[in-house]
C-alpha atoms as a PDB file:
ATOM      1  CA  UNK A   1       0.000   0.000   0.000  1.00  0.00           C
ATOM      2  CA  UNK A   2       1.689   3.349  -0.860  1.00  0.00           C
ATOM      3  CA  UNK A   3       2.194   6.370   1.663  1.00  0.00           C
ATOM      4  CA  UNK A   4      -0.979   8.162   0.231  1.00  0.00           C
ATOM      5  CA  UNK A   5      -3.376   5.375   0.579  1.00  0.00           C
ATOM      6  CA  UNK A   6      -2.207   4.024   4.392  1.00  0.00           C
ATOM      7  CA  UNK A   7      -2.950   7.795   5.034  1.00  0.00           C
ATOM      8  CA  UNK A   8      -6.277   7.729   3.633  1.00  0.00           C
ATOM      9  CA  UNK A   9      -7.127   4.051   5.629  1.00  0.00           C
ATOM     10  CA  UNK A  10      -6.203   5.315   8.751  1.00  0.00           C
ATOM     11  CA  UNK A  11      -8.170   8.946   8.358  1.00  0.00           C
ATOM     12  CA  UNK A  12     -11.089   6.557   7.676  1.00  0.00           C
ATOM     13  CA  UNK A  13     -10.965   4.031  10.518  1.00  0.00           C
ATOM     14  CA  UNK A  14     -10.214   7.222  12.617  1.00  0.00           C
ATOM     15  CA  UNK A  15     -13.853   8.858  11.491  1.00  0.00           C
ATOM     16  CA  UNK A  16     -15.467   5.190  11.663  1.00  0.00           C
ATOM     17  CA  UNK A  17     -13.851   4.617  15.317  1.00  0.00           C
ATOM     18  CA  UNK A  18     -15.392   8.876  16.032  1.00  0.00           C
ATOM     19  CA  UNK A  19     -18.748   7.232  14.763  1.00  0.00           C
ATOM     20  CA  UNK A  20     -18.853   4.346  16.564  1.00  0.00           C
ATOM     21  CA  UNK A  21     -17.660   6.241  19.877  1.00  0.00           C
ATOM     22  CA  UNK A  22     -20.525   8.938  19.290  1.00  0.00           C
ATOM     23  CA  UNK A  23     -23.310   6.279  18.448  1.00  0.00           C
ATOM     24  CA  UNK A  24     -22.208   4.719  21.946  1.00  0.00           C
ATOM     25  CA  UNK A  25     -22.063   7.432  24.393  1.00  0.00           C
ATOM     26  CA  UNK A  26     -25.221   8.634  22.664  1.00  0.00           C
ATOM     27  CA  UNK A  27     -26.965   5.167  23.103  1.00  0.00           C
ATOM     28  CA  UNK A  28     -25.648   5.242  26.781  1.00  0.00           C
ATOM     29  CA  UNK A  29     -26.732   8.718  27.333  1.00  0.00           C
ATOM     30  CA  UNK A  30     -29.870   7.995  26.331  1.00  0.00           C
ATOM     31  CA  UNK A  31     -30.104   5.238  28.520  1.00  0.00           C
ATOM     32  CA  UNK A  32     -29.074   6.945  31.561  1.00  0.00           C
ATOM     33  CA  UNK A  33     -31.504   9.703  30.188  1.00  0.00           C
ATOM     34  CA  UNK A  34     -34.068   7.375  30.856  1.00  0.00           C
ATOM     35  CA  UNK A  35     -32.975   5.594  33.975  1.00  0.00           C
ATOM     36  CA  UNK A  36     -32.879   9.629  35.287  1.00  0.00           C
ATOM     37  CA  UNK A  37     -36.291  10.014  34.038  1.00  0.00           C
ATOM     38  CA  UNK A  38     -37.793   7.168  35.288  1.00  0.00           C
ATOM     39  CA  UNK A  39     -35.538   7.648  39.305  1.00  0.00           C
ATOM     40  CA  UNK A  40     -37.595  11.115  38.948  1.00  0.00           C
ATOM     41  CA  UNK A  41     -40.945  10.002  38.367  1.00  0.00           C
ATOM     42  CA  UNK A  42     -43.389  10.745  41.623  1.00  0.00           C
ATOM     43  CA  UNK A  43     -45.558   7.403  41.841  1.00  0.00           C
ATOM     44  CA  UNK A  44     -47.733   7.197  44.497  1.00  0.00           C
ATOM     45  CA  UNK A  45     -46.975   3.660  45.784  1.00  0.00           C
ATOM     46  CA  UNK A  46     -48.968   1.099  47.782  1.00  0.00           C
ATOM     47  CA  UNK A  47     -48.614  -2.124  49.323  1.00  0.00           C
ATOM     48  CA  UNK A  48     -50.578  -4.458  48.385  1.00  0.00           C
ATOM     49  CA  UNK A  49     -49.955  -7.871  50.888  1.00  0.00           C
ATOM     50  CA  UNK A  50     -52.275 -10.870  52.596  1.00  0.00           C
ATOM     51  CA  UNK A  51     -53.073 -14.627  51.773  1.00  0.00           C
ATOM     52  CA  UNK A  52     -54.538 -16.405  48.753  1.00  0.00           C
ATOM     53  CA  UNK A  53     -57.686 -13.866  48.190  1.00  0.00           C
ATOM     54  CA  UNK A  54     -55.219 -11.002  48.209  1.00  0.00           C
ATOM     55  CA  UNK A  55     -53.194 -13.348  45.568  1.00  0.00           C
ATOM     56  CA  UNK A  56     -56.002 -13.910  43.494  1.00  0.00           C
ATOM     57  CA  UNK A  57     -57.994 -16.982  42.363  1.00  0.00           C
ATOM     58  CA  UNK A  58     -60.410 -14.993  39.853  1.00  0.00           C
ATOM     59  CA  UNK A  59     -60.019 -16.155  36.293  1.00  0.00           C
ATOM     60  CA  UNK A  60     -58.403 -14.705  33.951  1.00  0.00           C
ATOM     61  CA  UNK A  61     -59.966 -13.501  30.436  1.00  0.00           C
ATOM     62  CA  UNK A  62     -58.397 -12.375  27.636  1.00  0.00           C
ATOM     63  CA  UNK A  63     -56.948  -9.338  27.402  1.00  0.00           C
ATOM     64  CA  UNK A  64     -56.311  -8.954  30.879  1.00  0.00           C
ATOM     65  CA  UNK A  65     -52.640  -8.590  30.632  1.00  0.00           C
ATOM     66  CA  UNK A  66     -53.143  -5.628  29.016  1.00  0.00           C
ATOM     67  CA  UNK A  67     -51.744  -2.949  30.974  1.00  0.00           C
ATOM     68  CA  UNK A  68     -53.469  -0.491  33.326  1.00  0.00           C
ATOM     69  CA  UNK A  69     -53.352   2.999  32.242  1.00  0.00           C
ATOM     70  CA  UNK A  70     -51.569   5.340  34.723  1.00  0.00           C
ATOM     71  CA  UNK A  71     -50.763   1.919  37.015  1.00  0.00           C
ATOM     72  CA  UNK A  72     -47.295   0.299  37.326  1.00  0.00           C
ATOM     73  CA  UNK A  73     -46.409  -2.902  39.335  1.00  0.00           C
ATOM     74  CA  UNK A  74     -42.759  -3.821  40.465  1.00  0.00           C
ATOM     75  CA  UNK A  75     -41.328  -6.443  39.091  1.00  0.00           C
ATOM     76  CA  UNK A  76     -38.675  -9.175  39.940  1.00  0.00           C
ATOM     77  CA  UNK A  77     -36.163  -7.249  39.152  1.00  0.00           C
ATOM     78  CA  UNK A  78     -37.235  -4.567  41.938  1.00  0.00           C
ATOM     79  CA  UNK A  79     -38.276  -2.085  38.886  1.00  0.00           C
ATOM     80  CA  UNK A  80     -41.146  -0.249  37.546  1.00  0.00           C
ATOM     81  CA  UNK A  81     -43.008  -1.964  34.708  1.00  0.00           C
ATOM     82  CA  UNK A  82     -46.491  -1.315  33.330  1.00  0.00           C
ATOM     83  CA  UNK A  83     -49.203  -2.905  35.618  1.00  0.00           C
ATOM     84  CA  UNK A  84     -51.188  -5.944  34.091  1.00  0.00           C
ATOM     85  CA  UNK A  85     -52.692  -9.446  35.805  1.00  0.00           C
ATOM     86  CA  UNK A  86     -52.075 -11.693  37.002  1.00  0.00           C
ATOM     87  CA  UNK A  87     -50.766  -8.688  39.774  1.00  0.00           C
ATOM     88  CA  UNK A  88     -49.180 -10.953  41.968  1.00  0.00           C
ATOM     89  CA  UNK A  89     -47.053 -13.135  39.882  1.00  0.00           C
ATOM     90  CA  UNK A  90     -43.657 -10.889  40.907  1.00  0.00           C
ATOM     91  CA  UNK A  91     -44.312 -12.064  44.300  1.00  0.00           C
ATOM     92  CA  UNK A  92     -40.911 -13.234  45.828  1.00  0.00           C
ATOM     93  CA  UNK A  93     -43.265 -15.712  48.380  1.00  0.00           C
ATOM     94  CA  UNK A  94     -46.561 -16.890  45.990  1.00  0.00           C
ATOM     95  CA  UNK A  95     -47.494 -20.080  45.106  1.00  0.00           C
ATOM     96  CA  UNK A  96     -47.051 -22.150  41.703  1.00  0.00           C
ATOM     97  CA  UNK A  97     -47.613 -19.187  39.412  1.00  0.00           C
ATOM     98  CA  UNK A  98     -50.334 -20.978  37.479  1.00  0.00           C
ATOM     99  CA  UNK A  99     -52.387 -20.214  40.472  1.00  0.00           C
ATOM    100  CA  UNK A 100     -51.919 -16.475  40.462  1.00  0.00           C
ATOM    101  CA  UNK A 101     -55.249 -14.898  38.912  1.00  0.00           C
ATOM    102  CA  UNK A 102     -57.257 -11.527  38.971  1.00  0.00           C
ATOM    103  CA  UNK A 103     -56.824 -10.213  42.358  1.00  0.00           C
ATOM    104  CA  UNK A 104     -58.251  -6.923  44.398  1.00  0.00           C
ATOM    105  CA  UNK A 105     -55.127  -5.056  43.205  1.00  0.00           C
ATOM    106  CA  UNK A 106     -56.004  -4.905  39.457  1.00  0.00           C
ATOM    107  CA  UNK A 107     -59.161  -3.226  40.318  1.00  0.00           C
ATOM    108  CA  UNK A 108     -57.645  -1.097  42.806  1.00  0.00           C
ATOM    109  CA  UNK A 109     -54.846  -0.039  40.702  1.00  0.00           C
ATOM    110  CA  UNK A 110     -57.267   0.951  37.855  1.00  0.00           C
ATOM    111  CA  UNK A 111     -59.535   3.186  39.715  1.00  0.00           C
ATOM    112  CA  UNK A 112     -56.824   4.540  41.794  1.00  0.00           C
ATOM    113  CA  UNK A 113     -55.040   5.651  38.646  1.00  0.00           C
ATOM    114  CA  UNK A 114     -57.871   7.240  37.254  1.00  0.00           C
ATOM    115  CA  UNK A 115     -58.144   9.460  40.029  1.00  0.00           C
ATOM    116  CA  UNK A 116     -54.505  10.179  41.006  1.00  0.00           C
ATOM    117  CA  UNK A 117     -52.055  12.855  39.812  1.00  0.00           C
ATOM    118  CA  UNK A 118     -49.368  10.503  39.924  1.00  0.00           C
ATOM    119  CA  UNK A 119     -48.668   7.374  38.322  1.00  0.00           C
ATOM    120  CA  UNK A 120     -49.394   4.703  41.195  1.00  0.00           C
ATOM    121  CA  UNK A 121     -46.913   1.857  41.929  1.00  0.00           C
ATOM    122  CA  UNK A 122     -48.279  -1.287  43.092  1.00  0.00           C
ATOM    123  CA  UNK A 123     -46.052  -3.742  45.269  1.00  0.00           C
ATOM    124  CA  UNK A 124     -47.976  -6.995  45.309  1.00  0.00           C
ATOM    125  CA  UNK A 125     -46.434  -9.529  47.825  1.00  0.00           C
ATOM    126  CA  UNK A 126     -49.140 -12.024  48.478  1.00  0.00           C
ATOM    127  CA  UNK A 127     -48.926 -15.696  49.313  1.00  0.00           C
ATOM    128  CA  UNK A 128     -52.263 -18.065  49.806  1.00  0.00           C
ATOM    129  CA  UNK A 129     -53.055 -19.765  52.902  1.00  0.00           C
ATOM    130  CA  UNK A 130     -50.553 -17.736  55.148  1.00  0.00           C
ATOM    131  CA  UNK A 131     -51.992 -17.263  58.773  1.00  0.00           C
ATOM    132  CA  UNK A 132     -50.929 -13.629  60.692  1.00  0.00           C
ATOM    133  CA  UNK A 133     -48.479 -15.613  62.679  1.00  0.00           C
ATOM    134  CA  UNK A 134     -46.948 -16.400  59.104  1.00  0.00           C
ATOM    135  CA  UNK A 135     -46.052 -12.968  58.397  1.00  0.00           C
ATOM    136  CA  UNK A 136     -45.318 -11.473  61.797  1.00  0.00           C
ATOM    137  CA  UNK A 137     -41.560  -9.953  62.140  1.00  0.00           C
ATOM    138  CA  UNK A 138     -39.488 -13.108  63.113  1.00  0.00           C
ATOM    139  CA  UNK A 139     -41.465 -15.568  62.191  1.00  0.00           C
ATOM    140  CA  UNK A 140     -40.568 -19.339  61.663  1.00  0.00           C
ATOM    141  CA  UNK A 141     -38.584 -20.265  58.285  1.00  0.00           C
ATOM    142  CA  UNK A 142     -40.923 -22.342  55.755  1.00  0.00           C
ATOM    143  CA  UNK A 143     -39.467 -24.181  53.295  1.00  0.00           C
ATOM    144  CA  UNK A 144     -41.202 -24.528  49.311  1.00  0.00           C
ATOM    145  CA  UNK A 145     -42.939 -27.943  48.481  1.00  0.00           C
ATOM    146  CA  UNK A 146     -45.001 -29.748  46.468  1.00  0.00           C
ATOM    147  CA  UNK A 147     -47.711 -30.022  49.004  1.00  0.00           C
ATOM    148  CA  UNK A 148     -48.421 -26.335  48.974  1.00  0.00           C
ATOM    149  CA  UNK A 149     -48.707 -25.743  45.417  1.00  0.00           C
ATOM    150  CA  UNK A 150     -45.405 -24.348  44.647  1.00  0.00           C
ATOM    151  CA  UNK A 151     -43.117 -23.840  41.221  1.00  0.00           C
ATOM    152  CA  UNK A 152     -41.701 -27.289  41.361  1.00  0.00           C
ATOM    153  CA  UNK A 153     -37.881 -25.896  40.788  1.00  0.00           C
ATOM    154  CA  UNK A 154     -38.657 -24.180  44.463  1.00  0.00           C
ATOM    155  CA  UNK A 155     -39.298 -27.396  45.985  1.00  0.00           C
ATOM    156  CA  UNK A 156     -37.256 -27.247  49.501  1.00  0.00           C
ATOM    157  CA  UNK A 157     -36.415 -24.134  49.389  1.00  0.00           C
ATOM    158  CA  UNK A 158     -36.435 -22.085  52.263  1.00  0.00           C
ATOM    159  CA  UNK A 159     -39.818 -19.319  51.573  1.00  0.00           C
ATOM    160  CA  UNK A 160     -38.372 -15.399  52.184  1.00  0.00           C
ATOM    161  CA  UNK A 161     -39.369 -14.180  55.384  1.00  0.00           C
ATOM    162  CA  UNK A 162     -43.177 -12.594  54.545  1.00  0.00           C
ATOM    163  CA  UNK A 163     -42.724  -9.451  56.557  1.00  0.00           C
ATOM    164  CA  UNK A 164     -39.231  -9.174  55.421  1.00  0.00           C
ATOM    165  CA  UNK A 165     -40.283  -9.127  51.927  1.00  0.00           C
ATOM    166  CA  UNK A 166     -42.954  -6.599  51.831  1.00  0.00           C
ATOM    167  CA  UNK A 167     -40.564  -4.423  53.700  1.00  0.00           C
ATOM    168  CA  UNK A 168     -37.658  -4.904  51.395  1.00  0.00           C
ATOM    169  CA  UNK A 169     -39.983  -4.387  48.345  1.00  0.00           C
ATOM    170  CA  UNK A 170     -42.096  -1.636  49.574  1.00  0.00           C
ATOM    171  CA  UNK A 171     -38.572   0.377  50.235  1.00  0.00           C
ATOM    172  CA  UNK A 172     -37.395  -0.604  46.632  1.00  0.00           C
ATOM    173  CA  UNK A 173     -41.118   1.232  45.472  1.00  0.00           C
ATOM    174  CA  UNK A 174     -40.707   3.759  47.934  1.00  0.00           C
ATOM    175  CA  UNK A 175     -37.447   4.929  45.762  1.00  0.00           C
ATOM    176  CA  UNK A 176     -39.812   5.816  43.383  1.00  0.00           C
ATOM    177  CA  UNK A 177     -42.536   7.863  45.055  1.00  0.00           C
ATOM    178  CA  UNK A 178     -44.180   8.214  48.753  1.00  0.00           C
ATOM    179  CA  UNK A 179     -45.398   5.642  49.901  1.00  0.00           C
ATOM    180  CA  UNK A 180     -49.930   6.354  50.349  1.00  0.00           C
ATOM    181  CA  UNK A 181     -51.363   3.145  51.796  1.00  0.00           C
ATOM    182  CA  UNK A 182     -51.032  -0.498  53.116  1.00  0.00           C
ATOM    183  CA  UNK A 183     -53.999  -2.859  52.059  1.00  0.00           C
ATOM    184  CA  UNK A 184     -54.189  -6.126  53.862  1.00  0.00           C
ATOM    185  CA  UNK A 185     -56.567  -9.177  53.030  1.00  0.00           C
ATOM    186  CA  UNK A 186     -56.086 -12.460  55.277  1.00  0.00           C
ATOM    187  CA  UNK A 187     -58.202 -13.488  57.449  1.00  0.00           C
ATOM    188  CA  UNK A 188     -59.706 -17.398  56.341  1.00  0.00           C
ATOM    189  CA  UNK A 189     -56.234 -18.593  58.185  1.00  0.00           C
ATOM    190  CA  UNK A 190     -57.257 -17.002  61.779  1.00  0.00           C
ATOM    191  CA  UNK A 191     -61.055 -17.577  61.839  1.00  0.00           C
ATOM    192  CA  UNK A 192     -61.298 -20.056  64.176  1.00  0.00           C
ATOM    193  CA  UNK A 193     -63.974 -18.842  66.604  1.00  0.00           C
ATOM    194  CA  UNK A 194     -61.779 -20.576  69.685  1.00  0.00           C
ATOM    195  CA  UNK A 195     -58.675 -18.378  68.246  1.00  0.00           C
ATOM    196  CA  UNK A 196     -59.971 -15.379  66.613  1.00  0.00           C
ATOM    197  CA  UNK A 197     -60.361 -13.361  69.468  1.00  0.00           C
ATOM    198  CA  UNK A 198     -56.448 -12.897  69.768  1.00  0.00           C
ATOM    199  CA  UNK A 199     -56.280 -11.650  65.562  1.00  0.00           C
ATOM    200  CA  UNK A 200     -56.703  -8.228  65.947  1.00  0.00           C
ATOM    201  CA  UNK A 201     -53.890  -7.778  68.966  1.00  0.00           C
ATOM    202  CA  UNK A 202     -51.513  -9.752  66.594  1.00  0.00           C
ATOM    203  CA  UNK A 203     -52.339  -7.335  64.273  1.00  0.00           C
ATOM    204  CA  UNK A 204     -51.946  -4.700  66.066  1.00  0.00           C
ATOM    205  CA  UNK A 205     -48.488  -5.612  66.331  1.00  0.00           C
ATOM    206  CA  UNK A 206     -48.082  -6.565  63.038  1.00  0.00           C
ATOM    207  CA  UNK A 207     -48.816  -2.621  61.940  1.00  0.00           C
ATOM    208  CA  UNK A 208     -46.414  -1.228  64.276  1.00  0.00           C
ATOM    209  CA  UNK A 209     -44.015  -3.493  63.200  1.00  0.00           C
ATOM    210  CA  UNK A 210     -44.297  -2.873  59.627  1.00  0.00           C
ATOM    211  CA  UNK A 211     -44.499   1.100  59.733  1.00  0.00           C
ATOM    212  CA  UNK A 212     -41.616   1.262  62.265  1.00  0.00           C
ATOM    213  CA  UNK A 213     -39.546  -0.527  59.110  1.00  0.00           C
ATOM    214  CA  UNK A 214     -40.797   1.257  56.209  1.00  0.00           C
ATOM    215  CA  UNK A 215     -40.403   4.845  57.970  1.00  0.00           C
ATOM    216  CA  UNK A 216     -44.119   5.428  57.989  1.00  0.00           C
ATOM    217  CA  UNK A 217     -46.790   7.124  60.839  1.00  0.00           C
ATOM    218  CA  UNK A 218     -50.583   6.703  61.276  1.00  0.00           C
ATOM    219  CA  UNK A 219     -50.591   9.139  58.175  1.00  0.00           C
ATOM    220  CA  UNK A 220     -50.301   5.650  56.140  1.00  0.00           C
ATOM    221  CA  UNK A 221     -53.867   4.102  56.188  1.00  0.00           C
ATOM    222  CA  UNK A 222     -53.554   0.327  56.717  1.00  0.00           C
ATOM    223  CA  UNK A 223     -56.980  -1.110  55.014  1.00  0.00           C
ATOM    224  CA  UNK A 224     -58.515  -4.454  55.810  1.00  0.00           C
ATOM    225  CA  UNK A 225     -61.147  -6.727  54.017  1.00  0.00           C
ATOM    226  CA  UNK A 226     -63.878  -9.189  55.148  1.00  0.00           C
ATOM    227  CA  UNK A 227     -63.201 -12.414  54.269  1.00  0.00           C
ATOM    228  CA  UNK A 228     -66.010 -14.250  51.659  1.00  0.00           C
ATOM    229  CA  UNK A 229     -69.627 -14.436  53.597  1.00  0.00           C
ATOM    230  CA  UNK A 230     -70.042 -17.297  52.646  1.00  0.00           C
ATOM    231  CA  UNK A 231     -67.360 -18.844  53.906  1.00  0.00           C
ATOM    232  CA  UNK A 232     -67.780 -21.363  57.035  1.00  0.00           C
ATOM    233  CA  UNK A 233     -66.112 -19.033  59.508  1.00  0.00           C
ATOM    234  CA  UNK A 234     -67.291 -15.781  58.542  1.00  0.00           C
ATOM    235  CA  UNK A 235     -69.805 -15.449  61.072  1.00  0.00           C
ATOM    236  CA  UNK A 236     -66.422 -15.041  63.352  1.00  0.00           C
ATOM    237  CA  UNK A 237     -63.474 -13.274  61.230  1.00  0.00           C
ATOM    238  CA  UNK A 238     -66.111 -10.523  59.567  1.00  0.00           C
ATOM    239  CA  UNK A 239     -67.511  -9.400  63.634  1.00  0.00           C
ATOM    240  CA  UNK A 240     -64.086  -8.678  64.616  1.00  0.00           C
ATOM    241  CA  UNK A 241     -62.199  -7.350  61.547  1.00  0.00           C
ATOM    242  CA  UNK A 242     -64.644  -4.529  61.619  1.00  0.00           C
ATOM    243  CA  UNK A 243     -63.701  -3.605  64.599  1.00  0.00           C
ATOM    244  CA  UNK A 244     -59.938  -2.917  63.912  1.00  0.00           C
ATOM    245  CA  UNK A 245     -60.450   0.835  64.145  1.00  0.00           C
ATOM    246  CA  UNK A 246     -60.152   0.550  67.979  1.00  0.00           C
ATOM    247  CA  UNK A 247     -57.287  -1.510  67.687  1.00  0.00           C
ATOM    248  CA  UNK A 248     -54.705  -0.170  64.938  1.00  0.00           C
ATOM    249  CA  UNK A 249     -54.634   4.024  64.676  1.00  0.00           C
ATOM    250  CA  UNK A 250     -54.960   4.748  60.925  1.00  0.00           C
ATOM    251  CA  UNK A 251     -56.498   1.237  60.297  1.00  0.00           C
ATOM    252  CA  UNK A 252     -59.954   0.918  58.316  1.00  0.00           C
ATOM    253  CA  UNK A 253     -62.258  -2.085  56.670  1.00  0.00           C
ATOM    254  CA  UNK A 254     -63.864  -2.958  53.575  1.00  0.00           C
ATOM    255  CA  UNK A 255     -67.055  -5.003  53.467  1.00  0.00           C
ATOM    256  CA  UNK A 256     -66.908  -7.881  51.377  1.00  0.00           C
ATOM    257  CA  UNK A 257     -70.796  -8.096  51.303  1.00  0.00           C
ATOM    258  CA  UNK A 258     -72.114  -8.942  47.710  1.00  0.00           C
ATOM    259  CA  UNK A 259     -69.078 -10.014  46.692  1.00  0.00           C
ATOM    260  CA  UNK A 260     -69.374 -13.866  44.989  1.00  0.00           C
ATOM    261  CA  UNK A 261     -67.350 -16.652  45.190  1.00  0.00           C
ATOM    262  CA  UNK A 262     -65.854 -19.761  42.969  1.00  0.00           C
ATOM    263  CA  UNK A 263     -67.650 -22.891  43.540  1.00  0.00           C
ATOM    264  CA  UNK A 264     -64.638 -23.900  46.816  1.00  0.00           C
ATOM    265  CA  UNK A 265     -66.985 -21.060  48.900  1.00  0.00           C
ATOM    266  CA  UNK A 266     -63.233 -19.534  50.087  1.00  0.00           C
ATOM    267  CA  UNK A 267     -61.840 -17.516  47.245  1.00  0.00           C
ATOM    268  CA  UNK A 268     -63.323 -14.610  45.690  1.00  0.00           C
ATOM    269  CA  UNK A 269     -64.249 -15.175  41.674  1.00  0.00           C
ATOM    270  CA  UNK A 270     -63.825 -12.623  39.410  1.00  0.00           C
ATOM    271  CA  UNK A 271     -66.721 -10.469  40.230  1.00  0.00           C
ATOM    272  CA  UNK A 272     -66.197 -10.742  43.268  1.00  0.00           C
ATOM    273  CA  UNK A 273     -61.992  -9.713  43.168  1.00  0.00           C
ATOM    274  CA  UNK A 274     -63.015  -6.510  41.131  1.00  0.00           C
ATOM    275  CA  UNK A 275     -65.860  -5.147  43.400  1.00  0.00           C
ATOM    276  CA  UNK A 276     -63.237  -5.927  46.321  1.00  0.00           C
ATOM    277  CA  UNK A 277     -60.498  -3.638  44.806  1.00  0.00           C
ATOM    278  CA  UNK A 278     -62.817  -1.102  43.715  1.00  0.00           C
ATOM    279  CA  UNK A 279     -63.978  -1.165  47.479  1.00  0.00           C
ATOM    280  CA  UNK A 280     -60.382  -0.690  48.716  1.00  0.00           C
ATOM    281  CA  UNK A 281     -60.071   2.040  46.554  1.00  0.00           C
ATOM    282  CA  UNK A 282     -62.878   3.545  47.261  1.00  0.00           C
ATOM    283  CA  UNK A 283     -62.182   3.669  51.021  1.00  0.00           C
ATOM    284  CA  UNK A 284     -58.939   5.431  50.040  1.00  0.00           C
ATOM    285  CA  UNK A 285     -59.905   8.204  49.011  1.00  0.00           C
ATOM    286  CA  UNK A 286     -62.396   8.572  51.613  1.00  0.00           C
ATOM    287  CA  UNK A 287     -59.148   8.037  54.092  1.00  0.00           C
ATOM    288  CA  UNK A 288     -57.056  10.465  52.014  1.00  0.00           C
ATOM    289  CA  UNK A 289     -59.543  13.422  51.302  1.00  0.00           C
ATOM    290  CA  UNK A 290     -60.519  13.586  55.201  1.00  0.00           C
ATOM    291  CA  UNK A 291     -57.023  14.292  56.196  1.00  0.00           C
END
């Protein structure tokens, strides 16, 4: 190759190598652009936590995982992404996630979206047949299996720590945006009428606990739900859940009244998931616009 045209190779891979370099710090500011962007965002988050109701056994219909205008859920990865059911399936503690269906939070994160300036961010931690005791602060290590329904490559496993989960995940959300309310559905697990008297102490507790860790006062309404009517211990859970008003500052109820069942007479269908969520988020606002 003569003088001239090793010149005119290297003035080229020089202006290629310039390209290249530009395309990449470009493609990398962008990216950063948007991790800024998205760091900056004001959600309004909520924790969404509680046993198999709260993970949802409604069926699913097409178009369902479309997502939720205005509503984003966190994902495994700890990150925003757009909100769609099944709402629980980033749970770090559900079961098999074939079982995960609609749930109260895709109700409650559609009309809580319509009506909020912010975007909302939904952390849905839910796990079915959990008892309080299950996700009290400390509680006894459980282990995955077969028995219980879950993703068979889980299968002896130790299960996270529930309360430590919602904590850790609710902080990752809380990164995001202020954190506006705690809604809590379990109840099936402690309705014992020889046992239920001692539920809403435990829970008591169990809200202390859980605001002490995320940072949070009173000013965070913690919102409960009836369990199904028709279930067989209703006539015992319902009586006292209403009552945790005198038990748990900043703590409210939902009536689960109307709202039907699948054919097992435990788990909310469909119909019955949606008027739930819409009741949560009804009772919201209520909370929110009296303060």
């Amino acid at each position: 190759m003569t003088r001239r045209g090793l010149l005119v190779a290297m003035f080229a891979a020089i202006l290629t190598f310039s390209s290249c370099a530009h395309s990449c710090t470009q493609k990398g500011e962008e990216g950063n652009k948007e991790n800024v962007e998205q760091q900056e965002q004001k959600y309004d988050v909520y924790l969404l936590i509680g046993q198999s109701n709260m993970a949802g056994r409604g069926a699913m219909l097409e178009g369902d995982e479309a997502p939720i205008e205005g509503a984003w859920l966190l994902n495994a990865q700890d990150k925003p992404e757009p909100a769609a059911a099944p709402m629980n399936r980033h749970s770090t503690i559900r079961k098999g996630i074939k079982m995960q269906g609609i749930n109260p939070a895709w109700s409650f994160a559609k009309e809580v979206a319509a009506k909020s300036e912010n975007p909302v961010l939904i952390v849905c931690n839910a796990r079915g047949a959990t008892t309080l005791g299950m996700w009290l602060k400390g509680a006894a290590e459980r282990t995955y299996s077969q028995k219980e329904g879950d993703d068979e490559w889980l299968w002896g496993q130790p299960i996270p720590n529930h309360f430590n989960e919602a904590v850790r995940r609710c902080k990752e959300a809380m990164k995001y945006g202020e954190l506006k309310g705690i809604i809590w559905h379990q109840g099936c697990g402690n309705s014992q009428p020889g046992t239920v008297g001692s539920y809403l102490p435990a829970l008591k507790n169990f809200v202390r606990d859980l605001r002490a860790e995320l940072g949070v006062g009173t000013e965070v309404p913690f919102i409960a739900g009836e369990i199904y009517h028709g279930y067989v211990n209703a006539q015992y859970f319902n009586p006292v859940i209403r009552q945790i008003g005198d038990y748990v500052e900043g703590g409210y109820w939902v009536s689960a009244e109307g709202c039907t069942a699948n054919s097992d007479n435990v788990h909310f269908d469909r119909a019955g998931q949606i008027l739930l969520g819409e009741r949560y988020a009804v009772k919201l606002f209520e909370v929110l616009e009296a303060k």
